[in-house]
N, C-alpha and C. Protein backbone atom coordinates (compact mmCIF):
# COMPACT_ATOMS: atom_id res chain seq x y z
N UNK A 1 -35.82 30.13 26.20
CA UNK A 1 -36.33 28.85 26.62
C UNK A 1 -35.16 27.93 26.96
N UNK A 2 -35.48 27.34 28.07
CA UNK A 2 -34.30 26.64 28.34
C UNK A 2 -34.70 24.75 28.42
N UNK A 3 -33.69 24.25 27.58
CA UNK A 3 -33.48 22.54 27.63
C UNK A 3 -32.87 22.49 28.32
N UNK A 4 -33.55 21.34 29.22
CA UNK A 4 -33.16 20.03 30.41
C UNK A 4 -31.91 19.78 29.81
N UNK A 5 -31.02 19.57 30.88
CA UNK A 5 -29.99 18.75 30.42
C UNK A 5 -30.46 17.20 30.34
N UNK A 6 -31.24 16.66 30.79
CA UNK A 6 -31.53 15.17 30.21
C UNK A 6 -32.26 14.80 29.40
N UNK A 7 -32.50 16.24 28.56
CA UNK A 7 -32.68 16.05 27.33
C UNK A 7 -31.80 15.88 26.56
N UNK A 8 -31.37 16.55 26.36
CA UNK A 8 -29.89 16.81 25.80
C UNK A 8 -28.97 15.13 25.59
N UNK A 9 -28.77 14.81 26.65
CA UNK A 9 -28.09 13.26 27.00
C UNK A 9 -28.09 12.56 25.67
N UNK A 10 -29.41 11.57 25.13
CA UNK A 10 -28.92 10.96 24.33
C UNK A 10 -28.79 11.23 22.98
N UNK A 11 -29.06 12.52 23.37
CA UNK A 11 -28.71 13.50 21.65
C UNK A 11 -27.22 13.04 21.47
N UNK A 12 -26.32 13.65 22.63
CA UNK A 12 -24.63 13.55 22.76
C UNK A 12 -24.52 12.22 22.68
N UNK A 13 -25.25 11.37 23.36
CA UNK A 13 -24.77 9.91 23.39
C UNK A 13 -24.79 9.35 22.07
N UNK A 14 -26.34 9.81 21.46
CA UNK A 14 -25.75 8.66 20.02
C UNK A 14 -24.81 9.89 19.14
N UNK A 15 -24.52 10.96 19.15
CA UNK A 15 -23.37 11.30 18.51
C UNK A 15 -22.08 10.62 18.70
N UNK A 16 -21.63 10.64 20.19
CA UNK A 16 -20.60 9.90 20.53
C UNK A 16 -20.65 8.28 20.23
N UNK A 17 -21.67 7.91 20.15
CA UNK A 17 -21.68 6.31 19.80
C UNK A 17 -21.28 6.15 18.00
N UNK A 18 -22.29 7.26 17.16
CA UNK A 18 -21.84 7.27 16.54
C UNK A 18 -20.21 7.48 15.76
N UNK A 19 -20.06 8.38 16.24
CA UNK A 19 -18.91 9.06 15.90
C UNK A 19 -18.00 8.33 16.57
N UNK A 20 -17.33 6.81 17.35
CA UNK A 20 -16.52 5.57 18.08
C UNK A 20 -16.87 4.72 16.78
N UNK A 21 -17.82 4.45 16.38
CA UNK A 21 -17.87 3.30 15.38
C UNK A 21 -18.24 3.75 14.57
N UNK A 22 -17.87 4.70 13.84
CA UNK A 22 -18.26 4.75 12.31
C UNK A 22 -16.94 4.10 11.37
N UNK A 23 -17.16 3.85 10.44
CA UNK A 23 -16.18 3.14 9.93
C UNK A 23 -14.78 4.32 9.26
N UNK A 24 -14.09 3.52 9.35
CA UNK A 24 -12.46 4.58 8.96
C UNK A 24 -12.99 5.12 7.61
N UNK A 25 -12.57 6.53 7.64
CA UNK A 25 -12.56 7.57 6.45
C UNK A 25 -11.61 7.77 5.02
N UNK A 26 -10.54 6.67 5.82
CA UNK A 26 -9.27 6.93 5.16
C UNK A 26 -8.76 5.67 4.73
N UNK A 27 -8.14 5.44 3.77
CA UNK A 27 -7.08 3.96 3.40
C UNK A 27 -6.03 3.79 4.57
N UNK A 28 -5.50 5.22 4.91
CA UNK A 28 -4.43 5.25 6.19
C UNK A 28 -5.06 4.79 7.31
N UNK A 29 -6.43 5.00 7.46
CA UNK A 29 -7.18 4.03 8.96
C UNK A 29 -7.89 2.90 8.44
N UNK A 30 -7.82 2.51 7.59
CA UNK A 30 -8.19 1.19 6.86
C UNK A 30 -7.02 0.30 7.67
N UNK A 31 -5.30 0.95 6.99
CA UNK A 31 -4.61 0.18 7.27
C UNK A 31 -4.19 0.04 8.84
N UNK A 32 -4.37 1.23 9.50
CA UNK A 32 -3.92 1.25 10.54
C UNK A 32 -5.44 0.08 11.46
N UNK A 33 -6.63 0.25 11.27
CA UNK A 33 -7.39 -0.65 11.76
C UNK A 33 -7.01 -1.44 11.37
N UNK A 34 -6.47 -2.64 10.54
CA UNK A 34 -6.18 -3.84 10.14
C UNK A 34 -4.66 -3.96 10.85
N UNK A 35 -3.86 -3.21 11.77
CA UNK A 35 -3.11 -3.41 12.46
C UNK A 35 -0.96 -3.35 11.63
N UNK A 36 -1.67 -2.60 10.07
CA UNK A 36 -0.83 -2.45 9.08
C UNK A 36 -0.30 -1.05 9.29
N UNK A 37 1.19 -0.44 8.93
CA UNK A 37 1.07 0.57 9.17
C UNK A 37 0.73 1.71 8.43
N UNK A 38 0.83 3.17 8.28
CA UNK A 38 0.30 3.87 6.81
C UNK A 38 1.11 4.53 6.26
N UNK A 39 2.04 4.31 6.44
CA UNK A 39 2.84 4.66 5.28
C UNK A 39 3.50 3.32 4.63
N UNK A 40 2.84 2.28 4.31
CA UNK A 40 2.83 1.42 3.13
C UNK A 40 2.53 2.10 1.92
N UNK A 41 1.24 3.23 2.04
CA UNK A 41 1.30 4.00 1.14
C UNK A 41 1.92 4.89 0.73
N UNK A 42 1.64 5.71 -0.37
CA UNK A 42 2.29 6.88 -0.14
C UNK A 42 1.78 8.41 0.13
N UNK A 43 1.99 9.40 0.22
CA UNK A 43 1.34 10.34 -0.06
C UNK A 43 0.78 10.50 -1.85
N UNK A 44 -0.42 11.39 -1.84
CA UNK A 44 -1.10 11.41 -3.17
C UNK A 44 -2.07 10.84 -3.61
N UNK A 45 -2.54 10.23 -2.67
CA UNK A 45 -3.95 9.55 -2.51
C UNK A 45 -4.61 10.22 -3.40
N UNK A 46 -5.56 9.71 -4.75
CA UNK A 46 -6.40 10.75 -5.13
C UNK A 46 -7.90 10.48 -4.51
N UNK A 47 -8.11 9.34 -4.52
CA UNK A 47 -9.12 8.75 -4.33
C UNK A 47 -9.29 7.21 -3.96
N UNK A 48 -9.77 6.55 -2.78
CA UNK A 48 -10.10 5.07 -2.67
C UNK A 48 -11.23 4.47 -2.46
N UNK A 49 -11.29 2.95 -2.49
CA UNK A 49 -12.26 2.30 -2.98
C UNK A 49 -12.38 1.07 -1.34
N UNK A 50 -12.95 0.70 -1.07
CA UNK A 50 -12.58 -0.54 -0.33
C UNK A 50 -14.48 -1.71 -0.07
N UNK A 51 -14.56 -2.56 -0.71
CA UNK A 51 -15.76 -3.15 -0.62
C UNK A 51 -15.78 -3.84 1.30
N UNK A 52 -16.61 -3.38 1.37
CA UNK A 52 -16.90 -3.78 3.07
C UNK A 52 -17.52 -5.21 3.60
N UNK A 53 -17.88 -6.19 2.47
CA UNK A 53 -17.79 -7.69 2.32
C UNK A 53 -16.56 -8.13 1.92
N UNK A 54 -15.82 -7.79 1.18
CA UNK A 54 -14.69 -8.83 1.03
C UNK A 54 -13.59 -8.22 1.50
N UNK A 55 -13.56 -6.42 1.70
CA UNK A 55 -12.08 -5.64 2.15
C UNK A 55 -10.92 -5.46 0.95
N UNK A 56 -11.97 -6.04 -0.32
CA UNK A 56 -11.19 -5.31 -1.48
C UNK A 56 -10.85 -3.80 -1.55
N UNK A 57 -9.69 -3.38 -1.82
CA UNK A 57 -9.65 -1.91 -1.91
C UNK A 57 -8.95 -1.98 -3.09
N UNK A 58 -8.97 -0.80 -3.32
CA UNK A 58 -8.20 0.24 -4.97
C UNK A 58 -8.09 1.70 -4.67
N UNK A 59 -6.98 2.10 -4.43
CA UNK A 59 -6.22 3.57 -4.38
C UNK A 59 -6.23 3.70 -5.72
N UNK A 60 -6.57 5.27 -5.91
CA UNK A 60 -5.79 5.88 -7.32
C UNK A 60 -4.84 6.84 -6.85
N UNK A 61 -3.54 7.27 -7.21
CA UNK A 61 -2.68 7.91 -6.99
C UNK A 61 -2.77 8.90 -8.61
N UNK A 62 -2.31 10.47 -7.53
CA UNK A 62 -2.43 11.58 -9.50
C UNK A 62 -1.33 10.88 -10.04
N UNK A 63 -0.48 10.21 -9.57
CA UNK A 63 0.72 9.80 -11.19
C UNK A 63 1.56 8.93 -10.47
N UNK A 64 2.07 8.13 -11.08
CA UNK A 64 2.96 6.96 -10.79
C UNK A 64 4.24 7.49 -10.03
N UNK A 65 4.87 6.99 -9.06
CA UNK A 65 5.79 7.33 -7.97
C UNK A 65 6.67 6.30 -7.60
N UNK A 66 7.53 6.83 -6.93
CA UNK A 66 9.13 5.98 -6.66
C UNK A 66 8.64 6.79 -5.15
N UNK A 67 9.45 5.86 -4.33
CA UNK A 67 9.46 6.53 -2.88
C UNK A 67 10.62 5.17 -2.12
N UNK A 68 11.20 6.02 -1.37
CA UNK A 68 12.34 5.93 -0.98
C UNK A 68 12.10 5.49 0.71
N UNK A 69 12.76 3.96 0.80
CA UNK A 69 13.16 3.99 2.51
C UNK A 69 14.72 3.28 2.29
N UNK A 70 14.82 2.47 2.94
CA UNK A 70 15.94 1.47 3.01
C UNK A 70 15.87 0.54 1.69
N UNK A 71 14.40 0.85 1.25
CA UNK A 71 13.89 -0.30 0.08
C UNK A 71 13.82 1.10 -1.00
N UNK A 72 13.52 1.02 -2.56
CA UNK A 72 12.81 1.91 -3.50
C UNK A 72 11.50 1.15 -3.65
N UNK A 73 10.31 2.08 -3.29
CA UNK A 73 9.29 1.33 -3.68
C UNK A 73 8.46 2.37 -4.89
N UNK A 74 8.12 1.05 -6.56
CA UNK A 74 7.25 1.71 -7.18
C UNK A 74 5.73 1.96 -6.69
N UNK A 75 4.99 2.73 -7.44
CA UNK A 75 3.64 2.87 -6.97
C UNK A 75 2.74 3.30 -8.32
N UNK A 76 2.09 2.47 -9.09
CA UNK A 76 1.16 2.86 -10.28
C UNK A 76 0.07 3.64 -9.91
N UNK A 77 -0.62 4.20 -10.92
CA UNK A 77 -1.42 5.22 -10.83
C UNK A 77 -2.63 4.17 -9.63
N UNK A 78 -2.76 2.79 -10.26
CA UNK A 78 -3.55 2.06 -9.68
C UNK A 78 -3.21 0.90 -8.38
N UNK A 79 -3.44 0.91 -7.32
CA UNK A 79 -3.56 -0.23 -6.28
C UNK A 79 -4.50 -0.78 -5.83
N UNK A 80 -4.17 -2.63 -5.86
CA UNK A 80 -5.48 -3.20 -5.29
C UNK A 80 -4.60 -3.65 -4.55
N UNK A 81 -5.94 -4.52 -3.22
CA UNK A 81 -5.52 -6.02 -2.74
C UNK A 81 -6.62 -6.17 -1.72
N UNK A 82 -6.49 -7.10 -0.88
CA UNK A 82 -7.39 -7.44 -0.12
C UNK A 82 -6.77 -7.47 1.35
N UNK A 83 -7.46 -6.65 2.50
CA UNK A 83 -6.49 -6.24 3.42
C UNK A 83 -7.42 -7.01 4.21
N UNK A 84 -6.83 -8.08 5.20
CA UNK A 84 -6.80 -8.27 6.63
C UNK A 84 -6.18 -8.07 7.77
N UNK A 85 -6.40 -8.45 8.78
CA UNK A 85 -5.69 -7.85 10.04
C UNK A 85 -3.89 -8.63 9.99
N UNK A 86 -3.36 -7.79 10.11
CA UNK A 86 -1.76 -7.64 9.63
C UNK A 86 -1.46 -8.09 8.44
N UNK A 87 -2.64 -7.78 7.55
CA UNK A 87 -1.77 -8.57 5.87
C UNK A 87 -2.68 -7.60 4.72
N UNK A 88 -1.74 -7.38 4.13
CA UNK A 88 -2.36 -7.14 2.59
C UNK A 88 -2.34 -8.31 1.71
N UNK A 89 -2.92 -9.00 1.15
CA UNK A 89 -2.76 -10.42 0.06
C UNK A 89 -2.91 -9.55 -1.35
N UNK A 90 -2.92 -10.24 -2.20
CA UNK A 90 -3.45 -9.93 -4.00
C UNK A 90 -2.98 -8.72 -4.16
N UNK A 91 -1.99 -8.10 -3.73
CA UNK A 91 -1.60 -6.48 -3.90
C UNK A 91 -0.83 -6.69 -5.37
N UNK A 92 -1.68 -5.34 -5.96
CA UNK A 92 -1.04 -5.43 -7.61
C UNK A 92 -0.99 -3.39 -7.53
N UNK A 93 0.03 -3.02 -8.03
CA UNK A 93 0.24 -1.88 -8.28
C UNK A 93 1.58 -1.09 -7.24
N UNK A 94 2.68 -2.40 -6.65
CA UNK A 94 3.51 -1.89 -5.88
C UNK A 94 4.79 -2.73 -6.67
N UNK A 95 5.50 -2.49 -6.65
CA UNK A 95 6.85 -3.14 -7.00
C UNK A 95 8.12 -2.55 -6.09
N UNK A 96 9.11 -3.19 -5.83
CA UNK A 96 10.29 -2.83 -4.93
C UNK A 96 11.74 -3.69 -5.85
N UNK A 97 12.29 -2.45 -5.69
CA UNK A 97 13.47 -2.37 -6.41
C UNK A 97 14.36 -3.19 -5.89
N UNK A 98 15.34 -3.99 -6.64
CA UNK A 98 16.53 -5.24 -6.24
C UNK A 98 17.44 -5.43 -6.52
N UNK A 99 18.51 -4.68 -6.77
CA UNK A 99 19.40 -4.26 -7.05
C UNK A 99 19.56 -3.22 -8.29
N UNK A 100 18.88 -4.11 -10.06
CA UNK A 100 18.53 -2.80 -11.11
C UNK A 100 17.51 -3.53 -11.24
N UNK A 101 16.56 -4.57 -10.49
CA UNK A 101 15.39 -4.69 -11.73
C UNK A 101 14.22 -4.25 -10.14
N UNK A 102 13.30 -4.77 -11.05
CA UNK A 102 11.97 -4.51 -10.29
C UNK A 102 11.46 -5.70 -9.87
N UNK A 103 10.36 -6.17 -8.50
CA UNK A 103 10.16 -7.42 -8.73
C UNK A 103 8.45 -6.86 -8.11
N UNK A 104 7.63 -7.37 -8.57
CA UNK A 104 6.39 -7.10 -8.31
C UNK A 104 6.18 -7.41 -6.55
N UNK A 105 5.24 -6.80 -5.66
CA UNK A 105 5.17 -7.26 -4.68
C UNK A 105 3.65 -7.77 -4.40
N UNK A 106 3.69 -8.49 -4.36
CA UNK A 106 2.73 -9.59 -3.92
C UNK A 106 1.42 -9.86 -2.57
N UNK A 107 2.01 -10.06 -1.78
CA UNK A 107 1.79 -9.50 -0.65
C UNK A 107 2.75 -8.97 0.88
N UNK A 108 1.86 -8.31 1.68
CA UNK A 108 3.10 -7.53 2.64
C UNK A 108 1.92 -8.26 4.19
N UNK A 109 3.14 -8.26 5.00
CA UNK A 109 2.41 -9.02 6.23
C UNK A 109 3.15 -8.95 7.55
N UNK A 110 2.53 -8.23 8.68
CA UNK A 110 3.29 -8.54 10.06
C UNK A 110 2.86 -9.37 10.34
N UNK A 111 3.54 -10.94 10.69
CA UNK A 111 3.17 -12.08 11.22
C UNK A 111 3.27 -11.41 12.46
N UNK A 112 4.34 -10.66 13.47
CA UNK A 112 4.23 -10.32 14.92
C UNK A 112 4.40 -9.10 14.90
N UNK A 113 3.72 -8.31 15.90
CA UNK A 113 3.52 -6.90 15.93
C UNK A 113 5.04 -6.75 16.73
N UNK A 114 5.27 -7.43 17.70
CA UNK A 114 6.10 -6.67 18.34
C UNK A 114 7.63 -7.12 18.29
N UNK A 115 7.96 -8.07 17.01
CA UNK A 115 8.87 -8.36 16.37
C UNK A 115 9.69 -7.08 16.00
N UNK A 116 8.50 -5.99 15.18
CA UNK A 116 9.22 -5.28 14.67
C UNK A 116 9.45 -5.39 13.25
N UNK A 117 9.19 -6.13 12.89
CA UNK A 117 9.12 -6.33 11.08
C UNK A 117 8.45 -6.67 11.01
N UNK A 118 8.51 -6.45 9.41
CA UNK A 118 7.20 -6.76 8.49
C UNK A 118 7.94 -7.19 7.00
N UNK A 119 7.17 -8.05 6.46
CA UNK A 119 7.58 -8.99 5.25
C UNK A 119 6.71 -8.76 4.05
N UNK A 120 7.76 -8.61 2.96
CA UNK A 120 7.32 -8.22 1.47
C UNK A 120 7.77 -9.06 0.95
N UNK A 121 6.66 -9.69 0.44
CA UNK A 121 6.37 -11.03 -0.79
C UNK A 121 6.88 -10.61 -1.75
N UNK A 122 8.02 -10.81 -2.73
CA UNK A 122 8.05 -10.54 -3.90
C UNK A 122 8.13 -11.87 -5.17
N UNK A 123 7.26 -12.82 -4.19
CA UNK A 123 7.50 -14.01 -5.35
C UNK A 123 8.09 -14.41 -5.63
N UNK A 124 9.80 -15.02 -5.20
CA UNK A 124 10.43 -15.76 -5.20
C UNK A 124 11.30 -16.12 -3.81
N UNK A 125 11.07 -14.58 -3.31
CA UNK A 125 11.48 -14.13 -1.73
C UNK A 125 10.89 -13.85 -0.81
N UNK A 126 10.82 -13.65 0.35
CA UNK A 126 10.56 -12.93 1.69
C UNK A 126 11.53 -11.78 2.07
N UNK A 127 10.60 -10.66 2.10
CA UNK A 127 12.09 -9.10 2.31
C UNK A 127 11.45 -8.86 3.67
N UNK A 128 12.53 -8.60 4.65
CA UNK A 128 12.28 -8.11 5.79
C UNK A 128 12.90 -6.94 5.99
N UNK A 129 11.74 -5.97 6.81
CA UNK A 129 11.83 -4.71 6.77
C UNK A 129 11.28 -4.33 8.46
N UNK A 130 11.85 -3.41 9.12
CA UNK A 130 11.67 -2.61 10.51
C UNK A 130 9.93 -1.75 10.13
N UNK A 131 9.38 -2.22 10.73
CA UNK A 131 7.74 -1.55 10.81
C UNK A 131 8.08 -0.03 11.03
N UNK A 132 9.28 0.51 11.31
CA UNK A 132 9.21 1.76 11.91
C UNK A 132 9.72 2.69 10.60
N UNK A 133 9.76 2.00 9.42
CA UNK A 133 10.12 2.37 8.19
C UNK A 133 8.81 2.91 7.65
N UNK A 134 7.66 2.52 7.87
CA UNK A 134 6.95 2.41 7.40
C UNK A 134 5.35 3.22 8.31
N UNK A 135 6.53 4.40 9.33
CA UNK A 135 5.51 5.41 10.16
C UNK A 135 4.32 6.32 9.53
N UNK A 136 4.99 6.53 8.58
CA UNK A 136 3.97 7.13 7.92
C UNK A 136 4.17 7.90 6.80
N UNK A 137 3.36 7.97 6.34
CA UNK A 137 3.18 8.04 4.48
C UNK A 137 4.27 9.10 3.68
N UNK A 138 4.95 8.67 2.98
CA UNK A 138 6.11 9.73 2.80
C UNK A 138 5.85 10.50 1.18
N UNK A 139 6.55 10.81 0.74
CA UNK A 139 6.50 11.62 -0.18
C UNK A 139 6.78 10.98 -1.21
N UNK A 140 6.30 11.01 -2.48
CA UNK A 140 6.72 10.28 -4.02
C UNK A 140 6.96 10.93 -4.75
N UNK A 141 8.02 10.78 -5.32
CA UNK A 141 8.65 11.52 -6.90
C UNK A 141 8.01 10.80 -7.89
N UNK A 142 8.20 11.55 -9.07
CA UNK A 142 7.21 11.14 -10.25
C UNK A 142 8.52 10.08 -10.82
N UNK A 143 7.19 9.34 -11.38
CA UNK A 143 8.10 7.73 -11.98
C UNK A 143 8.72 8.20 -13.63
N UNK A 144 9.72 8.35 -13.57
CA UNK A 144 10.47 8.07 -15.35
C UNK A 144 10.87 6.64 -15.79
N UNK A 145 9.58 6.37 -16.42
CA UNK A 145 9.91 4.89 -16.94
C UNK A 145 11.52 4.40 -18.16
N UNK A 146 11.90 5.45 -18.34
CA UNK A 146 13.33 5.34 -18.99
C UNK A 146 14.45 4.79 -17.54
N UNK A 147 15.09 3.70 -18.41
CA UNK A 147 16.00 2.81 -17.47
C UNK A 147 15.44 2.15 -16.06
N UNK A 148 14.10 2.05 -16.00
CA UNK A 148 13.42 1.22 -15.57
C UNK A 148 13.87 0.03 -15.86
N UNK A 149 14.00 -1.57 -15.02
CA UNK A 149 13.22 -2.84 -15.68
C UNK A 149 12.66 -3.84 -15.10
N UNK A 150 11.56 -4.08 -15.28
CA UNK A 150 10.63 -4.61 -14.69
C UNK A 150 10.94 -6.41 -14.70
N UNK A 151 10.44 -7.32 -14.23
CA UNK A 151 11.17 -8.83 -14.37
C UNK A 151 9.56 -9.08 -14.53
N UNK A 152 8.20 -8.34 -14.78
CA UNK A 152 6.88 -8.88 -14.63
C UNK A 152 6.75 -8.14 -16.41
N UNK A 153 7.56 -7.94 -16.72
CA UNK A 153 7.06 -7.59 -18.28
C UNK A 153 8.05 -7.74 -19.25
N UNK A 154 7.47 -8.34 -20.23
CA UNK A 154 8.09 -8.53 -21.48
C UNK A 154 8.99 -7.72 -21.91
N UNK A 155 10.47 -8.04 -22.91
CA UNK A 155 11.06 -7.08 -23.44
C UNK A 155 10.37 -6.49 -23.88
N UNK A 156 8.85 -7.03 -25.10
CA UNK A 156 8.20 -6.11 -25.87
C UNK A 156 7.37 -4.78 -25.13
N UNK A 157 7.07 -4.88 -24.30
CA UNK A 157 6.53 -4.03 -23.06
C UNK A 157 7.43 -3.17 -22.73
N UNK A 158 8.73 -3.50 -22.47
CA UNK A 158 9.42 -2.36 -21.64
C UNK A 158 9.51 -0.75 -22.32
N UNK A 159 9.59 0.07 -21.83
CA UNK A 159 9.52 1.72 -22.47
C UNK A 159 10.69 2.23 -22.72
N UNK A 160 11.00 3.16 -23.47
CA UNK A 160 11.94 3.60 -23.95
C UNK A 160 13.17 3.09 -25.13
N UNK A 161 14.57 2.76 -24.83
CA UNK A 161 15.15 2.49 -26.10
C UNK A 161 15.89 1.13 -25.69
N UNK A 162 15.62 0.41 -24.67
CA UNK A 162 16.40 -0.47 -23.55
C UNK A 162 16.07 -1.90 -24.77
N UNK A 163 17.08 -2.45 -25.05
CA UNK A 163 16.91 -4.19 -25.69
C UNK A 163 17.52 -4.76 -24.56
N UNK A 164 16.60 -5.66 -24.13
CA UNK A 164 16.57 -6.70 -23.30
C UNK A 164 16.98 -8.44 -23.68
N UNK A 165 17.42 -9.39 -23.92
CA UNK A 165 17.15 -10.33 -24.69
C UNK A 165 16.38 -11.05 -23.47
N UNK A 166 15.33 -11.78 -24.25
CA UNK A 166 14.16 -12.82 -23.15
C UNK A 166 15.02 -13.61 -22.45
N UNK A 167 16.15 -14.10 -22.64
CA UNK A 167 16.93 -15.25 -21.78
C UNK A 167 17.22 -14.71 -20.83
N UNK A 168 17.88 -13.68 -20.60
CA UNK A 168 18.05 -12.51 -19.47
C UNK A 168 17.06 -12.71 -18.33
N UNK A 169 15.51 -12.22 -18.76
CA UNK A 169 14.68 -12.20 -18.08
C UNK A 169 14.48 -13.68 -17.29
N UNK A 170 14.21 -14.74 -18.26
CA UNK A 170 14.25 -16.14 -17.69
C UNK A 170 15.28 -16.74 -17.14
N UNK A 171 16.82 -16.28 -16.94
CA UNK A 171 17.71 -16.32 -15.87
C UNK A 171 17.84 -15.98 -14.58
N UNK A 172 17.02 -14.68 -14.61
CA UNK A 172 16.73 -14.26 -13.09
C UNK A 172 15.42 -14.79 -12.29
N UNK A 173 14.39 -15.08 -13.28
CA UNK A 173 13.40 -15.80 -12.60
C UNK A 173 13.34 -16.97 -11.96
């Protein structure tokens, strides 16, 4: 038995309609639709979250990671924030390394696409960085919290055998 081809038609059509606008599958086309690039992340994605009213998201990563460009960036098991078009805001679960400490990063943002950079909030600063750093998702080594130090946590917090004195911390802040 043979089908009309104009039958057929808007079978393909709403596949293809469908399949143009269905919404991104991935955090990497999350970011890349919001005009961000994807390797902000890293590789190891275990699983993500993203609410489609507000554009809250939450990555889980299998284990905490260091990853390497021109910058060291940490990465906790957990990431949030709230992504708009060229900005991540409220990002909690990234930190970038500053000479020996850590400084939480805050939010990350291309004010101009064709500037060529892109800017990491770390709360006291603005870090500028080449967008082309940031092609795509690279590889993470597992985090050894020994000789770590963080400037977002208490001496009593820090891990391992490290004494810190609090004035330290409140000098650099």
């Amino acid at each position: 038995m043979r089908i009309p081809f104009l039958s057929l038609f808007p079978a393909l059509f709403l596949t293809f309609f469908l399949t143009a606008h269905s919404p991104p599958s991935s955090i990497y086309d999350h970011l890349k639709h919001n005009g961000l690039p994807i390797g902000l992340l890293p590789k190891g994605i275990s699983d993500f979250s993203i609410d489609p009213n507000t554009n809250r998201f939450h990555v889980n990563l299998t284990h905490p990671c260091n990853s390497e460009f021109e910058i060291q960036l940490h990465y906790d098991f957990n990431i949030s924030g709230v992504l708009s078009f060229g900005k991540i805001a409220n990002l909690s679960g990234v930190s970038q390394q500053e000479l020996f400490l850590w400084f939480p990063v805050i939010n990350i943002r291309v004010d101009d696409p064709t500037s060529g950079l892109i800017n990491f909030d770390v709360g006291v600063v603005d870090k500028q960085f080449s967008l082309s750093l940031f092609e795509i998702p690279r590889d993470c080594t597992a985090f050894d919290p020994k000789g770590s130090l963080s400037i977002s946590q208490k001496p009593s917090e820090l891990l391992g055998t490290e004494i810190v004195e609090e004035h330290m911390l409140r000098a650099i802040s």
